[in-house]
PDB file of N, CA and C in Angstrom:
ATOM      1  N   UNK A   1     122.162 125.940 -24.125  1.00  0.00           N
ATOM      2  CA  UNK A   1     122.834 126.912 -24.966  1.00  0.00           C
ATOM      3  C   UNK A   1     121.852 128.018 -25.320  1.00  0.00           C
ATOM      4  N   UNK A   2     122.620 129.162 -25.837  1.00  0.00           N
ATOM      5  CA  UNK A   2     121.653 130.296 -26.212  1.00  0.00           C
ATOM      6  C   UNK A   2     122.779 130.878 -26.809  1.00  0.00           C
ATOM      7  N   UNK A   3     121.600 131.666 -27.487  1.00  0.00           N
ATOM      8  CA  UNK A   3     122.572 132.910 -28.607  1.00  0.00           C
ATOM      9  C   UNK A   3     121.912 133.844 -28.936  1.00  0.00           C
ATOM     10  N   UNK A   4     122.380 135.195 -29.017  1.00  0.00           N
ATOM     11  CA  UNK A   4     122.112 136.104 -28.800  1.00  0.00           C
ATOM     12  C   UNK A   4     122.435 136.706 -30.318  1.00  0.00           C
ATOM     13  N   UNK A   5     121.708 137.279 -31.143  1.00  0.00           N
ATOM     14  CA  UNK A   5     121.390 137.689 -32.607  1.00  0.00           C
ATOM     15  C   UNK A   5     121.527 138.949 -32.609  1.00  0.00           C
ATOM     16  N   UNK A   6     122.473 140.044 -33.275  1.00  0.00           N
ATOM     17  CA  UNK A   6     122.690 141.068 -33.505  1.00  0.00           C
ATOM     18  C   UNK A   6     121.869 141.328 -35.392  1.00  0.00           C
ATOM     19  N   UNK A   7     121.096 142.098 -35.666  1.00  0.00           N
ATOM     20  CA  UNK A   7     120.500 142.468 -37.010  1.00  0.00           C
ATOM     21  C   UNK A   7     119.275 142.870 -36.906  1.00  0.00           C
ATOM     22  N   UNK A   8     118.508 143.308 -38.123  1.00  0.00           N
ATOM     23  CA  UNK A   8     117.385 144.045 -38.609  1.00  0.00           C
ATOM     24  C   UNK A   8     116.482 142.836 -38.838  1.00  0.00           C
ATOM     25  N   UNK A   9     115.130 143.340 -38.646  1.00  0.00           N
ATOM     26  CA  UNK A   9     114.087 142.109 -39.007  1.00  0.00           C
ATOM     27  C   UNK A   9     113.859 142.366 -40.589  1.00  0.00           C
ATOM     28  N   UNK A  10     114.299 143.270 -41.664  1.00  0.00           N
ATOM     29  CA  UNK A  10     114.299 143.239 -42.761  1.00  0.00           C
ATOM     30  C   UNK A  10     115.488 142.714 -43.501  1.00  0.00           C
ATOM     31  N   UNK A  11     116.857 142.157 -42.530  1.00  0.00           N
ATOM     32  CA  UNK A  11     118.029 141.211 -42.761  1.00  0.00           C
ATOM     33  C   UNK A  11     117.412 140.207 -43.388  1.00  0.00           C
ATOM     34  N   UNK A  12     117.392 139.686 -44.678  1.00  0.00           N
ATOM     35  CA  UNK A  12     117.400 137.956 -44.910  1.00  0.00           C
ATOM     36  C   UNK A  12     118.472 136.749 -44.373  1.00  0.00           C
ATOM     37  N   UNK A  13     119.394 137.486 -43.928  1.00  0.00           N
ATOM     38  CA  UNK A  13     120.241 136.812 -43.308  1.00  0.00           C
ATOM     39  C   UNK A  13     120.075 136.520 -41.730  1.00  0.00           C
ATOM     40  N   UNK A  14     119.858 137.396 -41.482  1.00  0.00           N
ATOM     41  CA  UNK A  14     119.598 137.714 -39.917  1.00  0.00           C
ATOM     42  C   UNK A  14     118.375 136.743 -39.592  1.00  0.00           C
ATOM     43  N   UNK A  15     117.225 136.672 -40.638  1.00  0.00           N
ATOM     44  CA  UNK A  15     115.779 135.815 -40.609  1.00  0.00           C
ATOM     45  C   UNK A  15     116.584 134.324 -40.716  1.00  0.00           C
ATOM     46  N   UNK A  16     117.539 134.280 -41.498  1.00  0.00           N
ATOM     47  CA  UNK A  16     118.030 133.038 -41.396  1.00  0.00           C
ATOM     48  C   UNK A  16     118.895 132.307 -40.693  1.00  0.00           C
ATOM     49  N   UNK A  17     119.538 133.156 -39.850  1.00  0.00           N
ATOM     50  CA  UNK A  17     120.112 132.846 -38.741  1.00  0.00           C
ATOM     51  C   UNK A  17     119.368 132.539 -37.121  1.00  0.00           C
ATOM     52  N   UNK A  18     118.152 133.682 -37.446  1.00  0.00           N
ATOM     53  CA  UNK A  18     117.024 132.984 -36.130  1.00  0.00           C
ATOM     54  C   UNK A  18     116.540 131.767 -36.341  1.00  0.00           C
ATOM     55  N   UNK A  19     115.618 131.475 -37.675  1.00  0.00           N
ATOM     56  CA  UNK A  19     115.485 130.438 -38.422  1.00  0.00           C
ATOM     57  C   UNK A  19     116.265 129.110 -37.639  1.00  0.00           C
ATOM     58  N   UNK A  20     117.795 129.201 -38.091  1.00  0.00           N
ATOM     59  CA  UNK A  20     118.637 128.233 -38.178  1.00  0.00           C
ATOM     60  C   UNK A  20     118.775 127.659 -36.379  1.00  0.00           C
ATOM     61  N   UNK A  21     119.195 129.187 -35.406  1.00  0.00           N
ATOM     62  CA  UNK A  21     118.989 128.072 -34.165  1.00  0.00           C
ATOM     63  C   UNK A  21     117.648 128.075 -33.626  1.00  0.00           C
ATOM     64  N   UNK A  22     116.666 128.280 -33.965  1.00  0.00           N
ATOM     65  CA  UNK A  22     115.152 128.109 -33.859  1.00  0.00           C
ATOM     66  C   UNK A  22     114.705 126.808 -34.096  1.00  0.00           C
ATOM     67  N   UNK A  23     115.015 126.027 -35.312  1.00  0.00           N
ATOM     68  CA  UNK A  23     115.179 125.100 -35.981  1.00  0.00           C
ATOM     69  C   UNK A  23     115.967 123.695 -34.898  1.00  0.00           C
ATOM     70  N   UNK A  24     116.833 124.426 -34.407  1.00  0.00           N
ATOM     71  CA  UNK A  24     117.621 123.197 -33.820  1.00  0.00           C
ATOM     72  C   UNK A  24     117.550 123.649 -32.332  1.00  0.00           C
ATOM     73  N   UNK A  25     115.951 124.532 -31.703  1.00  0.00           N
ATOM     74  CA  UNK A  25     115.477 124.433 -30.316  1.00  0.00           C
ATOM     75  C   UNK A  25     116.949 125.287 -29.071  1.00  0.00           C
ATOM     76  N   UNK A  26     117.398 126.361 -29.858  1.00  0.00           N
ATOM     77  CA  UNK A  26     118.520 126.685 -29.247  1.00  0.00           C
ATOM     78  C   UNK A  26     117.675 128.292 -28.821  1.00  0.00           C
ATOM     79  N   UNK A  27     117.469 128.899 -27.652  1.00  0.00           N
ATOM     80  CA  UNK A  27     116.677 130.366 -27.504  1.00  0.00           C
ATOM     81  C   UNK A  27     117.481 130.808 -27.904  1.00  0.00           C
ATOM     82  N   UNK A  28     117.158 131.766 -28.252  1.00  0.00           N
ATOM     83  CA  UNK A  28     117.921 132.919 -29.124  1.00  0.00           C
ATOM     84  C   UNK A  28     117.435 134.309 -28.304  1.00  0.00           C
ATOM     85  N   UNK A  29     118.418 135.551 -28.291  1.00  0.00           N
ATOM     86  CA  UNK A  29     118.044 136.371 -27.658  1.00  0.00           C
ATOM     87  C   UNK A  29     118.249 137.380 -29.031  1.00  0.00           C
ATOM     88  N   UNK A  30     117.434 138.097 -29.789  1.00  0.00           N
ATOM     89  CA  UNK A  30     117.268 139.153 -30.951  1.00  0.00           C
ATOM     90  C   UNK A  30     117.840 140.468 -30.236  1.00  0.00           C
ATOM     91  N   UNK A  31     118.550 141.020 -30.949  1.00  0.00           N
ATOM     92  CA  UNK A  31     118.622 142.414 -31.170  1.00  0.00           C
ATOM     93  C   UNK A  31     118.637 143.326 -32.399  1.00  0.00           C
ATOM     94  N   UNK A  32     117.360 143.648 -32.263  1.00  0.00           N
ATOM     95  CA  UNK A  32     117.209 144.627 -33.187  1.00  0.00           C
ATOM     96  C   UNK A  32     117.841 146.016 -33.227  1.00  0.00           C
ATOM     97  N   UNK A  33     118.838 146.065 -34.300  1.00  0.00           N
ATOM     98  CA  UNK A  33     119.654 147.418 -34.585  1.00  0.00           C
ATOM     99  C   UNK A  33     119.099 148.270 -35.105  1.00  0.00           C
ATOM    100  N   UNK A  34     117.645 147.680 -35.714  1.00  0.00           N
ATOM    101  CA  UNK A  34     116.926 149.627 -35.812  1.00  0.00           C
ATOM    102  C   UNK A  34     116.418 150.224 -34.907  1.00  0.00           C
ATOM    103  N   UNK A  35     116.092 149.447 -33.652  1.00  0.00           N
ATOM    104  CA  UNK A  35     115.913 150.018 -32.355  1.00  0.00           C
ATOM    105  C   UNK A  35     117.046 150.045 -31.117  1.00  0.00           C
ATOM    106  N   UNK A  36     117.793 149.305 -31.254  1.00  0.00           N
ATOM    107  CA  UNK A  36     118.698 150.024 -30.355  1.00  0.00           C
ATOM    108  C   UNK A  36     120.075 149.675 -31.106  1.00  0.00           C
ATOM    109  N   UNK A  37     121.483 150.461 -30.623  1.00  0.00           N
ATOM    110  CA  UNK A  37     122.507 149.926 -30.952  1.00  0.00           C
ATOM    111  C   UNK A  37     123.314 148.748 -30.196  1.00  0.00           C
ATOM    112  N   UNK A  38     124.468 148.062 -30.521  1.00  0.00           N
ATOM    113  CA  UNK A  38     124.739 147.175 -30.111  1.00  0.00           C
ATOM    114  C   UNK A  38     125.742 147.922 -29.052  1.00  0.00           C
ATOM    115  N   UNK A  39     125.831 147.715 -27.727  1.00  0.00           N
ATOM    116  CA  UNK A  39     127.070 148.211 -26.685  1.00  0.00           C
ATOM    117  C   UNK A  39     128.407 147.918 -27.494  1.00  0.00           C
ATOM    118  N   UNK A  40     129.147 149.037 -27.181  1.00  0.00           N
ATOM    119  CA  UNK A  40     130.441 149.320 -27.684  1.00  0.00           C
ATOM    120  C   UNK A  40     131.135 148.148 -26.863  1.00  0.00           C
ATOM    121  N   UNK A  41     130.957 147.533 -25.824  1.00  0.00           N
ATOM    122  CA  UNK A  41     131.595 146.283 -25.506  1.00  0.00           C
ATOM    123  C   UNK A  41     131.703 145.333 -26.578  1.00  0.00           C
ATOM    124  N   UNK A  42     130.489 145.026 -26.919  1.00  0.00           N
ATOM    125  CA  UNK A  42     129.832 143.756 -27.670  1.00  0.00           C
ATOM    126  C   UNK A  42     130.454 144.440 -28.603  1.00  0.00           C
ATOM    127  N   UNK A  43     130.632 144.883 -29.420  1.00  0.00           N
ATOM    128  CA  UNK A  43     130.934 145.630 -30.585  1.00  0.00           C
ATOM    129  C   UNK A  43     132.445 145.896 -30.989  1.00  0.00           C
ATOM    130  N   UNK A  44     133.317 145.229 -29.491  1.00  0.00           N
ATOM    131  CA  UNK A  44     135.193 145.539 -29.726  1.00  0.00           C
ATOM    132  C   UNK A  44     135.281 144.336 -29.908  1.00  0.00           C
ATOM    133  N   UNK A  45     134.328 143.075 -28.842  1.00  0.00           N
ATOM    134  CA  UNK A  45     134.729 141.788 -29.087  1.00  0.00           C
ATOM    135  C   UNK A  45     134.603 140.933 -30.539  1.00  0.00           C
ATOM    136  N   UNK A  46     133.374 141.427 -31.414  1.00  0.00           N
ATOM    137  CA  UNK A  46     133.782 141.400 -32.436  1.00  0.00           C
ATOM    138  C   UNK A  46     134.995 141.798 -33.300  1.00  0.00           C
ATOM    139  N   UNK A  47     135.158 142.926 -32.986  1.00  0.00           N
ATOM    140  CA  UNK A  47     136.430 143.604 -33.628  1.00  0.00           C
ATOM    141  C   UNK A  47     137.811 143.566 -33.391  1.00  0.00           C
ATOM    142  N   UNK A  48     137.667 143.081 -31.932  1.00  0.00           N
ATOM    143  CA  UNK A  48     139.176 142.314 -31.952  1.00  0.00           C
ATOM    144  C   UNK A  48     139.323 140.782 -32.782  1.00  0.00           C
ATOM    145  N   UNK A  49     138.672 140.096 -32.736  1.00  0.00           N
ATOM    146  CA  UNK A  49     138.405 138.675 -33.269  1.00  0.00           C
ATOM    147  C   UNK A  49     138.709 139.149 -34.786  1.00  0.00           C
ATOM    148  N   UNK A  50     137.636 139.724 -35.178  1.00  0.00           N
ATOM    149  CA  UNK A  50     137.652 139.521 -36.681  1.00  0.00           C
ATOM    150  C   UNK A  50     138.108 140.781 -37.384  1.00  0.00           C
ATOM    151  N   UNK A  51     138.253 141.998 -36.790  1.00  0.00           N
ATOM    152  CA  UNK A  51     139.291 142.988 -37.173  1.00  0.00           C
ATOM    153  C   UNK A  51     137.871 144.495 -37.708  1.00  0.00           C
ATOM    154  N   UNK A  52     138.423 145.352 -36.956  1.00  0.00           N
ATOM    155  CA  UNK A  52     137.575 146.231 -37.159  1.00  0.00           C
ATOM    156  C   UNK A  52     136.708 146.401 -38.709  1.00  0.00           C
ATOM    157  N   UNK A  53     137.433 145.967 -39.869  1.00  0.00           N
ATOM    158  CA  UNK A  53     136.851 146.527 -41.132  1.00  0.00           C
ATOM    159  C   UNK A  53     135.941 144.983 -41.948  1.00  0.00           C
ATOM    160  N   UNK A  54     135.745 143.991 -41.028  1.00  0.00           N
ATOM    161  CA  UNK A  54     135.088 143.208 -41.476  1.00  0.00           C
ATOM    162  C   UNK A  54     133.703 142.755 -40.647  1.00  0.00           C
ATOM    163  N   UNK A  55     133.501 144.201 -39.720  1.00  0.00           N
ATOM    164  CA  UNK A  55     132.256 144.475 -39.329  1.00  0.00           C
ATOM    165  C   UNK A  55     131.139 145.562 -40.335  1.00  0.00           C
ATOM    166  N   UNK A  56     132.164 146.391 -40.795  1.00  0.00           N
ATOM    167  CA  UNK A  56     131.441 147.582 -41.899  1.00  0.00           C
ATOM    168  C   UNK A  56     130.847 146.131 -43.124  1.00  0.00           C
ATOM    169  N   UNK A  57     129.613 146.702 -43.433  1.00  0.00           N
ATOM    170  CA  UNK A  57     128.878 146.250 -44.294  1.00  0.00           C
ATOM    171  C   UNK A  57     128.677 147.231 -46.124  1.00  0.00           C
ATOM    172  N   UNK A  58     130.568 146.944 -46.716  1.00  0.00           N
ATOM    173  CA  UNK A  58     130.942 147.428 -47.796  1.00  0.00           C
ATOM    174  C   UNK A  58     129.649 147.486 -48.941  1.00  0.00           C
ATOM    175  N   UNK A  59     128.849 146.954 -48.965  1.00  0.00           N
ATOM    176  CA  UNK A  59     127.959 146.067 -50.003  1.00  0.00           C
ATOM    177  C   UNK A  59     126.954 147.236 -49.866  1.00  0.00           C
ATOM    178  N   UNK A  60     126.792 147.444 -48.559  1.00  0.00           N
ATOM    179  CA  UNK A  60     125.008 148.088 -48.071  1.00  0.00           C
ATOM    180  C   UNK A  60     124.755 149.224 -48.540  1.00  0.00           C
ATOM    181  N   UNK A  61     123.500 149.289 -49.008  1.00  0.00           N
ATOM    182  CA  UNK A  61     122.744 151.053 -49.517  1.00  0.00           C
ATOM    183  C   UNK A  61     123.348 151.793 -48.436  1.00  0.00           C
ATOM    184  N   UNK A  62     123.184 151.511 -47.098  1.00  0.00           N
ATOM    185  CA  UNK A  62     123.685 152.595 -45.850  1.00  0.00           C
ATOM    186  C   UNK A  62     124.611 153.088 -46.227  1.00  0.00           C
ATOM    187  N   UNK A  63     125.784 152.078 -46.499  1.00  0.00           N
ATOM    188  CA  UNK A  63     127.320 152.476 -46.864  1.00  0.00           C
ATOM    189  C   UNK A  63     127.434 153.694 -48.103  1.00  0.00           C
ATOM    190  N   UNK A  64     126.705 152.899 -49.527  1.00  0.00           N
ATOM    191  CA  UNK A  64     126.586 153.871 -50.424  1.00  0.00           C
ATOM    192  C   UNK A  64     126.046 155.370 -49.818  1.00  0.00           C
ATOM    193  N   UNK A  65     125.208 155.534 -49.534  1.00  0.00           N
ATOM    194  CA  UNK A  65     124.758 156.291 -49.033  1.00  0.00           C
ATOM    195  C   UNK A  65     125.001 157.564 -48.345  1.00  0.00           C
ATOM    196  N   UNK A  66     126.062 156.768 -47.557  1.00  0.00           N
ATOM    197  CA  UNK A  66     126.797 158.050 -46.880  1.00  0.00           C
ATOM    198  C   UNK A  66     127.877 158.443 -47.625  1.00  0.00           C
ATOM    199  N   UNK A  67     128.297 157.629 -48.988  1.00  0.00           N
ATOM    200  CA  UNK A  67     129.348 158.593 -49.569  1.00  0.00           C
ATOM    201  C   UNK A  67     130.726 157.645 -49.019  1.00  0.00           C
ATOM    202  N   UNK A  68     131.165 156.800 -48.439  1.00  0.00           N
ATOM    203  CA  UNK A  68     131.960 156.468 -47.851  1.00  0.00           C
ATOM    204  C   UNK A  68     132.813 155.549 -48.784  1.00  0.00           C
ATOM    205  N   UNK A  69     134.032 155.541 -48.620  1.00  0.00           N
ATOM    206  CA  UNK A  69     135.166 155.106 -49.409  1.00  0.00           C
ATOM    207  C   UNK A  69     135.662 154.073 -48.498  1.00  0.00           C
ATOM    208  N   UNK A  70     135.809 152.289 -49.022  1.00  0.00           N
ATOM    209  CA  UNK A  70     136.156 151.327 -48.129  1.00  0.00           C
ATOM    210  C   UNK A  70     137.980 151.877 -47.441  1.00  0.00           C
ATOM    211  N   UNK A  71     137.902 152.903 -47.826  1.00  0.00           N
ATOM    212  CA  UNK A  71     139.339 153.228 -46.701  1.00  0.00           C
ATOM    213  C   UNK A  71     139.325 154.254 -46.686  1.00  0.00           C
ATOM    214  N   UNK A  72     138.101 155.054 -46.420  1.00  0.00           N
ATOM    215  CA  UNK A  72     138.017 156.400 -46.398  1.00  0.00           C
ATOM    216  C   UNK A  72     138.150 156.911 -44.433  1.00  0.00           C
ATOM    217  N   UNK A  73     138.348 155.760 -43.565  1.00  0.00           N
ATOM    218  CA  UNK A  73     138.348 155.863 -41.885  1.00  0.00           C
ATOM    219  C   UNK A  73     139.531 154.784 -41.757  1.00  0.00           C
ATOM    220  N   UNK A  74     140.328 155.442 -40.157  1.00  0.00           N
ATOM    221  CA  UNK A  74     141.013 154.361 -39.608  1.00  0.00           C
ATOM    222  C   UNK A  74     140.087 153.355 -38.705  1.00  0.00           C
ATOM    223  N   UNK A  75     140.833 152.252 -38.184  1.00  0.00           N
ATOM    224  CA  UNK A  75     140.263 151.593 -37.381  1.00  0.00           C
ATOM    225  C   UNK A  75     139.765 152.533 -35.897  1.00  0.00           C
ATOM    226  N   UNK A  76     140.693 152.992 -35.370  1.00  0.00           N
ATOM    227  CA  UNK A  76     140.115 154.353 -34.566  1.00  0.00           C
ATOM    228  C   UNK A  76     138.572 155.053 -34.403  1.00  0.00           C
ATOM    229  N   UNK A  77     137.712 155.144 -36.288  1.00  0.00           N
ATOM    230  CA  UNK A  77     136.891 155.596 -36.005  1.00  0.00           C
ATOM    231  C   UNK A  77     135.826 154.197 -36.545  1.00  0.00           C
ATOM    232  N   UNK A  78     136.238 153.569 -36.541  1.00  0.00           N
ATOM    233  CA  UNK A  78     135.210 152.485 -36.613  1.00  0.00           C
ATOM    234  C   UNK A  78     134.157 152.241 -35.756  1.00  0.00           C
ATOM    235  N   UNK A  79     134.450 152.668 -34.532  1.00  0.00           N
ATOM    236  CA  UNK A  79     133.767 151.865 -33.150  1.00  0.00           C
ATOM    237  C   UNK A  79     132.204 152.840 -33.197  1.00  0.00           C
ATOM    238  N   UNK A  80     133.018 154.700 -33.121  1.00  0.00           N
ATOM    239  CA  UNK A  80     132.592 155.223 -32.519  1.00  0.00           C
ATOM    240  C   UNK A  80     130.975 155.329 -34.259  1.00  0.00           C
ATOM    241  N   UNK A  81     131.611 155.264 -35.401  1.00  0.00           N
ATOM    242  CA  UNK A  81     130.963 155.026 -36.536  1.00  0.00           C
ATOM    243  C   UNK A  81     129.760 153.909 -35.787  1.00  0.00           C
ATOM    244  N   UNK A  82     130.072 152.873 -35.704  1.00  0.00           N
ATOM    245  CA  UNK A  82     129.041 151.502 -35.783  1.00  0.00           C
ATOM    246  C   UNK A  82     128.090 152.007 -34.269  1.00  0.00           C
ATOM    247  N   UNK A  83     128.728 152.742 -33.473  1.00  0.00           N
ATOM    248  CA  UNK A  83     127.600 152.920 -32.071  1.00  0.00           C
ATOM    249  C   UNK A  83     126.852 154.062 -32.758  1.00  0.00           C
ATOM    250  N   UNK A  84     127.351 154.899 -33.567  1.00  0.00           N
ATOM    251  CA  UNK A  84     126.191 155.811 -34.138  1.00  0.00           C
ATOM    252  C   UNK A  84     125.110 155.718 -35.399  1.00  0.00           C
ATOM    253  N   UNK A  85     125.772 154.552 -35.920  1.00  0.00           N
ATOM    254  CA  UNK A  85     124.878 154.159 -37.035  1.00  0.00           C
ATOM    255  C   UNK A  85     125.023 152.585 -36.731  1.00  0.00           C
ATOM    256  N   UNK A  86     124.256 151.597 -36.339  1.00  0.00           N
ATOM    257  CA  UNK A  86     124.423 150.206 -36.242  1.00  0.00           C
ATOM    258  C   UNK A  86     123.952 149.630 -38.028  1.00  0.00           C
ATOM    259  N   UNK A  87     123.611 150.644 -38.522  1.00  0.00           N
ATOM    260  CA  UNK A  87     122.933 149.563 -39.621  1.00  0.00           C
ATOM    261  C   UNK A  87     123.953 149.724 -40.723  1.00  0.00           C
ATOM    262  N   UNK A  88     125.083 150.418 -40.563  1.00  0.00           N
ATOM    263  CA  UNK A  88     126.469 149.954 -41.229  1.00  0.00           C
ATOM    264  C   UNK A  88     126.917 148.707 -40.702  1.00  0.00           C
ATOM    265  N   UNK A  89     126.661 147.632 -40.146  1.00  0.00           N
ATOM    266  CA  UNK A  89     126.963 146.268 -39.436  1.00  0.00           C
ATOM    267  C   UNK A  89     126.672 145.483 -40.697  1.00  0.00           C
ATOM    268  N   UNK A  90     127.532 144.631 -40.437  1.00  0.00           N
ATOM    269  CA  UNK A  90     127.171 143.136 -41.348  1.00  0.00           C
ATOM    270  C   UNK A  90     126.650 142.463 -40.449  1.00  0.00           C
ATOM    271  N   UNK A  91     125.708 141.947 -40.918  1.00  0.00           N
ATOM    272  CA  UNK A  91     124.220 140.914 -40.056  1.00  0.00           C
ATOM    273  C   UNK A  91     124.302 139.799 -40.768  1.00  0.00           C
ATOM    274  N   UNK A  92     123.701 138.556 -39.624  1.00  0.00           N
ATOM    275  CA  UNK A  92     124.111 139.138 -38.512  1.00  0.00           C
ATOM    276  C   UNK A  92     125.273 138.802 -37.924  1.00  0.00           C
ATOM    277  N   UNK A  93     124.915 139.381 -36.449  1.00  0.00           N
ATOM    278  CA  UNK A  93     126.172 139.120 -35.360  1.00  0.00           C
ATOM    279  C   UNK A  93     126.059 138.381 -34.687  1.00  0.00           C
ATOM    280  N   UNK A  94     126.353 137.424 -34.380  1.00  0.00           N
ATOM    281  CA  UNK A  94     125.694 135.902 -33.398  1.00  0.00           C
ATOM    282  C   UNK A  94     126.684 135.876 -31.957  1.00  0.00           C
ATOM    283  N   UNK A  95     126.645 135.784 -30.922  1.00  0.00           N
ATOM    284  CA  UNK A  95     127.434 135.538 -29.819  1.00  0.00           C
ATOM    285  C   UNK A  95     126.517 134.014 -29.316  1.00  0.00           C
ATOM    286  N   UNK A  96     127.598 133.821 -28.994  1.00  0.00           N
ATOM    287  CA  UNK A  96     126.753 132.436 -27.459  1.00  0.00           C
ATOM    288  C   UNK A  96     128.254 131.955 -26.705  1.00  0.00           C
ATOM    289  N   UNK A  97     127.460 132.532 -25.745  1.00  0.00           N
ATOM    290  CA  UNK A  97     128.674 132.285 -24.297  1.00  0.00           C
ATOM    291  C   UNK A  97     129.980 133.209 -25.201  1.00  0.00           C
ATOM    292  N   UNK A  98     131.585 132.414 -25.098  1.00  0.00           N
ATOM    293  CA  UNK A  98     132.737 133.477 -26.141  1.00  0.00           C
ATOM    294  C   UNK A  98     132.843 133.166 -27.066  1.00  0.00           C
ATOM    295  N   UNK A  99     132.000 132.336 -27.877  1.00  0.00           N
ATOM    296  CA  UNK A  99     132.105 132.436 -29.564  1.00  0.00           C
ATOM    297  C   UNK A  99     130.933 133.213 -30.205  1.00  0.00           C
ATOM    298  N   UNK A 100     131.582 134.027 -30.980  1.00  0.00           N
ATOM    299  CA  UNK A 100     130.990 134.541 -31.684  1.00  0.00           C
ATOM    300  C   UNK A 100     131.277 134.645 -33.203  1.00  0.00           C
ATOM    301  N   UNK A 101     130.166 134.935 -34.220  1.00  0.00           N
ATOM    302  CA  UNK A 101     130.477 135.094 -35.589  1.00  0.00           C
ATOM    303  C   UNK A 101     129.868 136.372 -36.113  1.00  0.00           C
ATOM    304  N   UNK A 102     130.336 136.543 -37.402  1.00  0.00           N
ATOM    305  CA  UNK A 102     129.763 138.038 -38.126  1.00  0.00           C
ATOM    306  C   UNK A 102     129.720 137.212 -39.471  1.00  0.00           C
ATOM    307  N   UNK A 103     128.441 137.347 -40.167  1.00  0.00           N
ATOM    308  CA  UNK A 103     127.325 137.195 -41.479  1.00  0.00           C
ATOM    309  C   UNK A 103     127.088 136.083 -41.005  1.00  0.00           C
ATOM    310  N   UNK A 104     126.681 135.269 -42.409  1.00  0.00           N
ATOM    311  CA  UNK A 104     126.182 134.527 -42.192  1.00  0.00           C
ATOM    312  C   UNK A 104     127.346 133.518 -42.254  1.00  0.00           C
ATOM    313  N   UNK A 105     127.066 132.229 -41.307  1.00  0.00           N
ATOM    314  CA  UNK A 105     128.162 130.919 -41.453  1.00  0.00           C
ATOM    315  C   UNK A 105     127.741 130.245 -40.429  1.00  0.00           C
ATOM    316  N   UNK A 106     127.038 129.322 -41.502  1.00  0.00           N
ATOM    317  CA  UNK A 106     126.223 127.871 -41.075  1.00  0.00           C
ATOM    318  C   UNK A 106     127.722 127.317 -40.516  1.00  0.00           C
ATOM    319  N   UNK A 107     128.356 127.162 -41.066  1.00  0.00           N
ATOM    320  CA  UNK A 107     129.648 126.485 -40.884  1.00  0.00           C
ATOM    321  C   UNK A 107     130.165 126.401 -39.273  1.00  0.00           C
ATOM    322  N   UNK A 108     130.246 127.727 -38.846  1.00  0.00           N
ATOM    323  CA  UNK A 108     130.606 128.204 -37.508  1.00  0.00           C
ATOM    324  C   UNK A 108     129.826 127.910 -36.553  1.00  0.00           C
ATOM    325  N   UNK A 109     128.378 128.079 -37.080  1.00  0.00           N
ATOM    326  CA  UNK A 109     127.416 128.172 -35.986  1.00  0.00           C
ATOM    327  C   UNK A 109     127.375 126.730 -35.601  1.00  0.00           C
ATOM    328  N   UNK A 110     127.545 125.439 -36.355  1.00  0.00           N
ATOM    329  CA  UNK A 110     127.375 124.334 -36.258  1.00  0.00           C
ATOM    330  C   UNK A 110     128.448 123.577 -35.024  1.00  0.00           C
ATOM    331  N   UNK A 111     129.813 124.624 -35.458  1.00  0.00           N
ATOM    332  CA  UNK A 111     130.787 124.032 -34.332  1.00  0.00           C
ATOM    333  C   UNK A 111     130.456 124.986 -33.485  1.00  0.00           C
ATOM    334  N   UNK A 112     129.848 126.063 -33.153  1.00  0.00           N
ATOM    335  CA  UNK A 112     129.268 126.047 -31.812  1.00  0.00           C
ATOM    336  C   UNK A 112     128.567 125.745 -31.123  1.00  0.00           C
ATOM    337  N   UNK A 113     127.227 125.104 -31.675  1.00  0.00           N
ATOM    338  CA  UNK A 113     126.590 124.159 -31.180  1.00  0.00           C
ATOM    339  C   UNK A 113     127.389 122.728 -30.493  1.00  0.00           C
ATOM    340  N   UNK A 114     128.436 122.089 -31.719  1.00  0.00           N
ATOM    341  CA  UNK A 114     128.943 121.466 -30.674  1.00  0.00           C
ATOM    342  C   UNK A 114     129.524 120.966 -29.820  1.00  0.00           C
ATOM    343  N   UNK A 115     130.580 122.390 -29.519  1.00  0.00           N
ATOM    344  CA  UNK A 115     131.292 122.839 -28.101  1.00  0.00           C
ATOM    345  C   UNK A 115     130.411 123.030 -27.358  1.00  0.00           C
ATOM    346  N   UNK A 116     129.308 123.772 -27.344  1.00  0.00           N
ATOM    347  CA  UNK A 116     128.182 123.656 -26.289  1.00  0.00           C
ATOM    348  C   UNK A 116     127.966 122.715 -25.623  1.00  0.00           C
ATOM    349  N   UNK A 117     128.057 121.438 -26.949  1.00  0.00           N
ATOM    350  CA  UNK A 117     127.661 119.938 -26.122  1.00  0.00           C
ATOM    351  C   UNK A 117     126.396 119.861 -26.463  1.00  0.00           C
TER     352      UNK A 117
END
């Protein structure tokens, strides 16, 4: 098995999600979103699953920041939003093989480990 980590190395969540399959000997493949963004592929399959507005990270200074109103965009401009700024993302983003999750959830990650087998 492997999994592939979408977030910032200043995420505490994201540290705890490498942490977690590090811990239980699973490689992990990091992507760091202050250096690159995540492909707009990778980035629908989340958003079909879990719905475009529970990828925006409502909570984050980024968000404040830009002034943005939690329904101030349609789903429409979500995509093209998160490929130009990744650090509006909720971290992290975990894939392995077609499951994937968004924040944190020990919960999830555990039953993917063991569908993996």
């Amino acid at each position: 098995m492997e999994a592939q980590i979408f977030g910032t190395k200043s995420c505490k969540e994201t540290l705890k999600a490498l942490r977690f399959f590090k811990e239980r000997r699973i490689k992990t493949h990091f992507v760091d979103l202050e250096a690159r963004a995540a492909a707009a592929g990778e980035l629908r399959k989340f958003g079909q699953k879990f719905g475009w507005g529970a990828l925006i990270d409502l909570k984050s200074k980024r968000f404040a920041d830009r002034h943005f109103h939690p329904n101030s965009f349609d789903e429409s401009q979500i995509l093209p939003l998160l490929e130009a700024d990744p650090l509006l993302l909720v971290t992290p983003l975990v894939r392995s093989g077609n499951q994937i999750a968004v924040g944190w959830d020990e919960q999830l990650w555990r039953t993917l480990l063991r569908a993996a087998g």
